[in-house]
N, C-alpha and C. Protein backbone atom coordinates (compact mmCIF):
# COMPACT_ATOMS: atom_id res chain seq x y z
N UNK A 1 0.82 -1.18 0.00
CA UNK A 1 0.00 0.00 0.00
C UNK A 1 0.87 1.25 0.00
N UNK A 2 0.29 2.27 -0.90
CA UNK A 2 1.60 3.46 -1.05
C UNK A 2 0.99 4.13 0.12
N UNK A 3 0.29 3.68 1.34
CA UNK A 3 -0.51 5.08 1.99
C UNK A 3 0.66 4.68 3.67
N UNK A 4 2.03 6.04 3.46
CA UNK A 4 2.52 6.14 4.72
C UNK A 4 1.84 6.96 5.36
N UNK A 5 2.77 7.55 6.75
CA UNK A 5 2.56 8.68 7.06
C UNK A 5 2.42 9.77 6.65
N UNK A 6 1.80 10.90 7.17
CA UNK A 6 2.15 12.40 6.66
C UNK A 6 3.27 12.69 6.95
N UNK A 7 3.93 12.71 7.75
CA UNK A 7 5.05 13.30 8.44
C UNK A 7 6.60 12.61 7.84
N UNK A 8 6.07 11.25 7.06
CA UNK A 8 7.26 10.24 6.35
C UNK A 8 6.84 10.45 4.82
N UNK A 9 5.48 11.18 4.53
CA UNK A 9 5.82 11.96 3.26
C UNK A 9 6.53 12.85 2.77
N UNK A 10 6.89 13.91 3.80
CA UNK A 10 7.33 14.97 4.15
C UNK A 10 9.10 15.02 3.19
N UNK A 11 9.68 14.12 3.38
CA UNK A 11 11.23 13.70 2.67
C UNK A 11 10.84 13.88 1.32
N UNK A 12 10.10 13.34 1.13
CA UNK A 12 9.71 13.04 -0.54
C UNK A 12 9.25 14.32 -1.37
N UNK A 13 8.02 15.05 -0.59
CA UNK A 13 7.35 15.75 -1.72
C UNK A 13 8.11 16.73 -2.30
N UNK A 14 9.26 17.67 -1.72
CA UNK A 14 9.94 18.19 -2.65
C UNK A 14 10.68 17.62 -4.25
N UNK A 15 11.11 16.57 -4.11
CA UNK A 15 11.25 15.88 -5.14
C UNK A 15 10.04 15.18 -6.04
N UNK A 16 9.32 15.19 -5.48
CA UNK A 16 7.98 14.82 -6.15
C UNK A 16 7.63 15.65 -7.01
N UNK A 17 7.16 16.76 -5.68
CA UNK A 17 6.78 17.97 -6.68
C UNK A 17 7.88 18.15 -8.16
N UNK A 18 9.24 18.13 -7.87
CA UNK A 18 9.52 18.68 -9.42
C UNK A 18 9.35 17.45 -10.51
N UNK A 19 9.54 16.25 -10.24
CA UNK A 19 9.42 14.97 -10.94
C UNK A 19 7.87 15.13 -11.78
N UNK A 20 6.81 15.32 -11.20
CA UNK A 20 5.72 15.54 -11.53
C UNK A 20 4.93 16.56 -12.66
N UNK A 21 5.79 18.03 -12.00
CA UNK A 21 6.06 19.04 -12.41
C UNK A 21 6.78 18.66 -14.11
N UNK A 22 7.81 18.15 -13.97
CA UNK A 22 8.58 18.06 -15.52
C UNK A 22 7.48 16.77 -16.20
N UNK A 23 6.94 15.52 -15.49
CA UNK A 23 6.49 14.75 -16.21
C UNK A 23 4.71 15.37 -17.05
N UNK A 24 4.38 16.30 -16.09
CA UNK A 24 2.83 16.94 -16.33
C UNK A 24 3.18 18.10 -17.78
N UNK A 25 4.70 18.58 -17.92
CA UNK A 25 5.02 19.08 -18.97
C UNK A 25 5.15 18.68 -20.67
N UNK A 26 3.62 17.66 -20.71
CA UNK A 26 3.51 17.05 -21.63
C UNK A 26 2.63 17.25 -22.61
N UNK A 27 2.04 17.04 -23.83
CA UNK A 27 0.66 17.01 -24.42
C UNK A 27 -0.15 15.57 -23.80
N UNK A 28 1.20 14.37 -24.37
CA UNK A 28 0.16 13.08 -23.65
C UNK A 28 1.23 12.66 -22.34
N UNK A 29 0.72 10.97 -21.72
CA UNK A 29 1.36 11.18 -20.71
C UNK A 29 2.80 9.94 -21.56
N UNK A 30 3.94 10.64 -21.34
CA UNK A 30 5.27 10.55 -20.97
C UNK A 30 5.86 9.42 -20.86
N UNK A 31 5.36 8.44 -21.33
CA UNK A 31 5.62 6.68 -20.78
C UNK A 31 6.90 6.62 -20.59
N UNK A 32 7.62 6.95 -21.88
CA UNK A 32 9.10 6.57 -21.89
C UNK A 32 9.92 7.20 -20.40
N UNK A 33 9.28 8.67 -20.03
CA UNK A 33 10.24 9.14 -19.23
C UNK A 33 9.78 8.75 -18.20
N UNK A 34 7.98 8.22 -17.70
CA UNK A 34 7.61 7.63 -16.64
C UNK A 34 8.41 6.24 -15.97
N UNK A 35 8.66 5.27 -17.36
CA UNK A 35 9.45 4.31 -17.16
C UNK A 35 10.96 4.35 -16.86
N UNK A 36 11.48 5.16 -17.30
CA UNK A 36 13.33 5.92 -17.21
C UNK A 36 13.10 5.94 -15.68
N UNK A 37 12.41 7.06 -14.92
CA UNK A 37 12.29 7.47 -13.54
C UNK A 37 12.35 6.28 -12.90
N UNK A 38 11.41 5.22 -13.07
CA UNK A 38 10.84 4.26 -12.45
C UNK A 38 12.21 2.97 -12.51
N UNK A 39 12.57 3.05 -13.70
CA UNK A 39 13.67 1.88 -14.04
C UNK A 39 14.82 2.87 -12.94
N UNK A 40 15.36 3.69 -13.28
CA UNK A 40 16.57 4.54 -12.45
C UNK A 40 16.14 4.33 -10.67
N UNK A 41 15.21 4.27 -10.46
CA UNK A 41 15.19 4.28 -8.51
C UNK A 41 14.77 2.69 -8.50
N UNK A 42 14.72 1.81 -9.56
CA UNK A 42 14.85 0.28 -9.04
C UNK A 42 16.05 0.08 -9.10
N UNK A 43 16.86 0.63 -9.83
CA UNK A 43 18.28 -0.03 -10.34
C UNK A 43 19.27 0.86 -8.97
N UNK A 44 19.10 1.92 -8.78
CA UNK A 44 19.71 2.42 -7.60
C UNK A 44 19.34 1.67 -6.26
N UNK A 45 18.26 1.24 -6.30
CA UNK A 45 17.43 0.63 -4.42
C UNK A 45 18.68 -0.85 -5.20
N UNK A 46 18.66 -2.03 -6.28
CA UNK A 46 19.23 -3.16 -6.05
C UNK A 46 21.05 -2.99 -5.77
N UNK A 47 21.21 -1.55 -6.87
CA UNK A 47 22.43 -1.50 -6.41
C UNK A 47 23.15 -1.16 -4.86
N UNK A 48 22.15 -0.21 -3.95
CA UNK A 48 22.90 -0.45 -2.36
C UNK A 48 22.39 -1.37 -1.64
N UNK A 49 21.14 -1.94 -2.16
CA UNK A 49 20.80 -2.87 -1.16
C UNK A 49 21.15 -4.57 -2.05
N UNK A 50 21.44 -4.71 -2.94
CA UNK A 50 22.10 -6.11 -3.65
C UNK A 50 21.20 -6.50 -4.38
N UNK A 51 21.77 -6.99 -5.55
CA UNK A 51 20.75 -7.55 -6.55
C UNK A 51 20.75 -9.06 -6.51
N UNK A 52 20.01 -9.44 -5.89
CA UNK A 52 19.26 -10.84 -5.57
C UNK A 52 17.93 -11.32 -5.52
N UNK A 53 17.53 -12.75 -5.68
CA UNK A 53 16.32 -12.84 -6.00
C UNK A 53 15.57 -11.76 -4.91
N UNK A 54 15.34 -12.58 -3.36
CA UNK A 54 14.83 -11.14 -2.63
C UNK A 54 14.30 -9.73 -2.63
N UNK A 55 15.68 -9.64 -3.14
CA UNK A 55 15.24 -7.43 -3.26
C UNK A 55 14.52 -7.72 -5.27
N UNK A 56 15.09 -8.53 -5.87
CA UNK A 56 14.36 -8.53 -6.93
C UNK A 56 12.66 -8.77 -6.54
N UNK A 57 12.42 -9.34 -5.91
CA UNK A 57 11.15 -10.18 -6.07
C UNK A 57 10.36 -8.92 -4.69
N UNK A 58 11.11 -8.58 -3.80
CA UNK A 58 10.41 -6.83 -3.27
C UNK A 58 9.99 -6.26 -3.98
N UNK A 59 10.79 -5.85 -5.29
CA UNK A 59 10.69 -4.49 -5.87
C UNK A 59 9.77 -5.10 -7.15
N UNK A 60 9.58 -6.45 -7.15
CA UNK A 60 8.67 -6.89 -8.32
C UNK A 60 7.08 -6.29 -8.17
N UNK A 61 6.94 -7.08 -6.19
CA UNK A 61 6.04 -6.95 -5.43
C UNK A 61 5.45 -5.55 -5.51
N UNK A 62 6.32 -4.41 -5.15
CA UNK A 62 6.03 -3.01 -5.65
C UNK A 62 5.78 -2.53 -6.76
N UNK A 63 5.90 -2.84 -7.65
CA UNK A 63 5.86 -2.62 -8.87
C UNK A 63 3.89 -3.11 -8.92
N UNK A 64 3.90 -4.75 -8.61
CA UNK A 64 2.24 -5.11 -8.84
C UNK A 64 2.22 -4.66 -7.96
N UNK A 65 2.11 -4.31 -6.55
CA UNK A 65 0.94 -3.78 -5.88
C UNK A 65 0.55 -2.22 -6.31
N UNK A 66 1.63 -1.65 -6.70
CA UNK A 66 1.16 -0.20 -7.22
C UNK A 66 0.27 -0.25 -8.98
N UNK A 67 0.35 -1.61 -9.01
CA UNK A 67 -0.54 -1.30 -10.69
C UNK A 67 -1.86 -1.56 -9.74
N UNK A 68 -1.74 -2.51 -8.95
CA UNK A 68 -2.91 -2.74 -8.75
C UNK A 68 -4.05 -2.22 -8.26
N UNK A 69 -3.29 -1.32 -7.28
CA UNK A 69 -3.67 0.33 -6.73
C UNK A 69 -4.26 1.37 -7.74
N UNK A 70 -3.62 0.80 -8.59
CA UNK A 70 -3.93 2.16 -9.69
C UNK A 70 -5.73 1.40 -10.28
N UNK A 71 -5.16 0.35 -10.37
CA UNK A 71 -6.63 -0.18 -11.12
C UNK A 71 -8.02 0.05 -10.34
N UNK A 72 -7.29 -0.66 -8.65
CA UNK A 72 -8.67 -0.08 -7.93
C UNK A 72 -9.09 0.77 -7.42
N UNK A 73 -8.18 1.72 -7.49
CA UNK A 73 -8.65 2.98 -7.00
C UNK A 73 -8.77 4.42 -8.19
N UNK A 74 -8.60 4.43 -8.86
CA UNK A 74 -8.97 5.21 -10.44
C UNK A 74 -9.55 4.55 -11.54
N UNK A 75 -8.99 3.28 -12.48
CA UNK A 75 -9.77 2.25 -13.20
C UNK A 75 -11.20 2.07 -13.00
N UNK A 76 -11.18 1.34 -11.64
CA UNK A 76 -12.30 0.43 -11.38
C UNK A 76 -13.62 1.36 -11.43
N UNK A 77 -13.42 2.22 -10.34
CA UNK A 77 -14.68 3.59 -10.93
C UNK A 77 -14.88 4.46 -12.08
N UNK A 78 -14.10 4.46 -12.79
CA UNK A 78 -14.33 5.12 -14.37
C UNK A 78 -14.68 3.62 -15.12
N UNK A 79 -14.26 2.77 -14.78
CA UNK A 79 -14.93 1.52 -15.26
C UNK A 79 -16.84 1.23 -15.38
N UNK A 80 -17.00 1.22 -13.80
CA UNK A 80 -18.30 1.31 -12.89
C UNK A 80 -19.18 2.53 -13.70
N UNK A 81 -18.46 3.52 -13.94
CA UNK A 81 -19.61 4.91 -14.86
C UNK A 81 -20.05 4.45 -16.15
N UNK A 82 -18.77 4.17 -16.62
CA UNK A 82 -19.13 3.32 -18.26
C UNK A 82 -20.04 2.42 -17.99
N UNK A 83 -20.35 1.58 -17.33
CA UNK A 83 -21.65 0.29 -17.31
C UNK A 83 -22.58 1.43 -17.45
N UNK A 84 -22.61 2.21 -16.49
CA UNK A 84 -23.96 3.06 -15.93
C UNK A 84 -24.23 3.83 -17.05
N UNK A 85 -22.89 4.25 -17.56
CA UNK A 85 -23.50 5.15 -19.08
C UNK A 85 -23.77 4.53 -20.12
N UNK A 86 -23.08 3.68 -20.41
CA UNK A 86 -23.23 2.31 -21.70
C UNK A 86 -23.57 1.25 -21.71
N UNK A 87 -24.01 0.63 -21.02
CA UNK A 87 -24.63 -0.55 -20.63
C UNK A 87 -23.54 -1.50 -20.20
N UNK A 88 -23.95 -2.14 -19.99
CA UNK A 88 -23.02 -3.65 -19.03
C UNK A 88 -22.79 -4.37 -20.47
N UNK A 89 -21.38 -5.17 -20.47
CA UNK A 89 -21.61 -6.12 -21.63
C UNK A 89 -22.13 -7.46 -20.73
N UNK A 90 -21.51 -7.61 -19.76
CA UNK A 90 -22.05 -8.92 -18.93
C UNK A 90 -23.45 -9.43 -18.78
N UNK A 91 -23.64 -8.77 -18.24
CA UNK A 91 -25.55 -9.06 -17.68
C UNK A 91 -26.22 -7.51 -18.55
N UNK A 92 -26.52 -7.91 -19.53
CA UNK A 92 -27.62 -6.81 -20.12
C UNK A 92 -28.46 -7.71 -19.92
């Protein structure tokens, strides 16, 4: 779950903010440089902490639990409107 503290967000959001900032500087969204960011702070976390199955199979773990996050918590309700606006393909 990405949900820490407030107070252990606090380290981060300056860097957030500009990461965000340069990636929102787009027409569409940015994949290539979304993925660069994303590949660069996995490859830095295996390089001080060791690249082994372990920290591989952590940072795999992070990787799905944050898609999965994404699906149920933004997806799944823009999903849920479309039935309501377009009909269900399942059970019409």
């Amino acid at each position: 779950m990405p949900y820490i503290k407030p107070e252990d967000r606090l380290k981060y959001e300056h860097h957030l903010m500009s990461i965000k900032a340069g990636l929102s500087n787009h027409e569409e969204i940015p994949v290539g440089e979304l993925n660069y960011i994303i590949s660069t702070m996995i490859a830095e976390l295996l390089e001080n902490f060791g690249l082994n199955y372990s920290n591989g199979n952590k940072l795999i773990g992070v990787l799905e639990c944050a898609k999965l996050e994404l699906y149920r918590r933004m997806l799944t309700p823009y999903e849920n409107q479309k039935i309501i606006d377009n009909g269900d393909v399942y059970y019409d």
